[in-house]
Protein backbone atom coordinates (compact mmCIF):
# COMPACT_ATOMS: atom_id res chain seq x y z
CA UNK A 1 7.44 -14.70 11.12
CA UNK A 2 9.67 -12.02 9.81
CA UNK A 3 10.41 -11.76 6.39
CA UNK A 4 13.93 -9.91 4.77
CA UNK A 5 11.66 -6.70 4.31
CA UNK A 6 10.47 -6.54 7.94
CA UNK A 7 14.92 -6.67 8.38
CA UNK A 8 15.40 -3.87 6.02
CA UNK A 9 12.81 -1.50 6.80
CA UNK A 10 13.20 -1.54 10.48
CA UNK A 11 16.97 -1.29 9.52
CA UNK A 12 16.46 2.18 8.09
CA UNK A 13 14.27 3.35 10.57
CA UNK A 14 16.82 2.68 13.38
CA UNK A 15 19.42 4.46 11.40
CA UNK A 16 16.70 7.38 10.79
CA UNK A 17 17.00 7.92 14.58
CA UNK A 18 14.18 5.22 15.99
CA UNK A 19 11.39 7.08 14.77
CA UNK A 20 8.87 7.28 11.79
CA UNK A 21 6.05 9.97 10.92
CA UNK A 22 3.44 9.30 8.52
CA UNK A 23 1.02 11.35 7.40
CA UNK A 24 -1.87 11.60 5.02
CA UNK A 25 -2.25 8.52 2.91
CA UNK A 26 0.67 6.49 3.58
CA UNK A 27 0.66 2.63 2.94
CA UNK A 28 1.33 1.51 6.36
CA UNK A 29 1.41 -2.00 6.00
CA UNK A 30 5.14 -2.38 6.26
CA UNK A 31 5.16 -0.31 9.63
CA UNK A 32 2.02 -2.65 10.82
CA UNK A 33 3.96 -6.07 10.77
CA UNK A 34 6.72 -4.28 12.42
CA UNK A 35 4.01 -3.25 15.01
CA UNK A 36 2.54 -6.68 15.26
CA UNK A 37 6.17 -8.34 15.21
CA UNK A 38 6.88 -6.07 18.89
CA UNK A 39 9.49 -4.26 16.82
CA UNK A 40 7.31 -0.57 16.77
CA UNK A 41 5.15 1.26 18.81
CA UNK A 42 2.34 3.28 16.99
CA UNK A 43 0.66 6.41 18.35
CA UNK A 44 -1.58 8.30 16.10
CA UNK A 45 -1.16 11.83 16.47
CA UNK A 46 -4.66 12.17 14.83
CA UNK A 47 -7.11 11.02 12.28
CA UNK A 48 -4.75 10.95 9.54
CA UNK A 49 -0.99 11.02 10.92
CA UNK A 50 0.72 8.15 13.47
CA UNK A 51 4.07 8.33 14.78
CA UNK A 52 6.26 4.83 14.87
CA UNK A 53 9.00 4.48 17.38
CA UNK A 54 11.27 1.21 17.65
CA UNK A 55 10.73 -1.09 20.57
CA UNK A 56 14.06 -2.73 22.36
CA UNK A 57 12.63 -6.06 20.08
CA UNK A 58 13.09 -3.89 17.09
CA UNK A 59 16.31 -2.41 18.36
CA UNK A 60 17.71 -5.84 19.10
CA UNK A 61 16.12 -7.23 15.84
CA UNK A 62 17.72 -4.77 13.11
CA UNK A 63 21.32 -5.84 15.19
CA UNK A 64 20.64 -9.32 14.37
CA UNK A 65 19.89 -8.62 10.78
């Protein structure tokens, strides 16, 4: 179930362009419900760094909100 945050953050990230880097030591749990909500794909880029881009769910999702 998707809570006002999940809204808001994938929000900005649409706005940002429909992409997210993170590197390093990032909290990811925001971006993870996103991913497990169908709203982001994740591909790590390597050990430390993943790269978030929105899904058509996410697209259609941060319309709605």
């Amino acid at each position: 179930m998707a809570e006002p945050n999940d809204f808001k953050l994938i929000r900005e990230i649409v706005a940002a362009g429909g992409s997210k880097y993170t590197s390093v030591n990032v909290d990811r749990s925001g971006y993870q419900r996103l991913v497990d909500l169908g709203w982001l794909n994740a591909f790590s880029t390597n050990i430390s760094d993943v790269h978030y881009q929105v899904t058509e769910r996410g697209k259609a999702a941060a319309a709605r909100s």
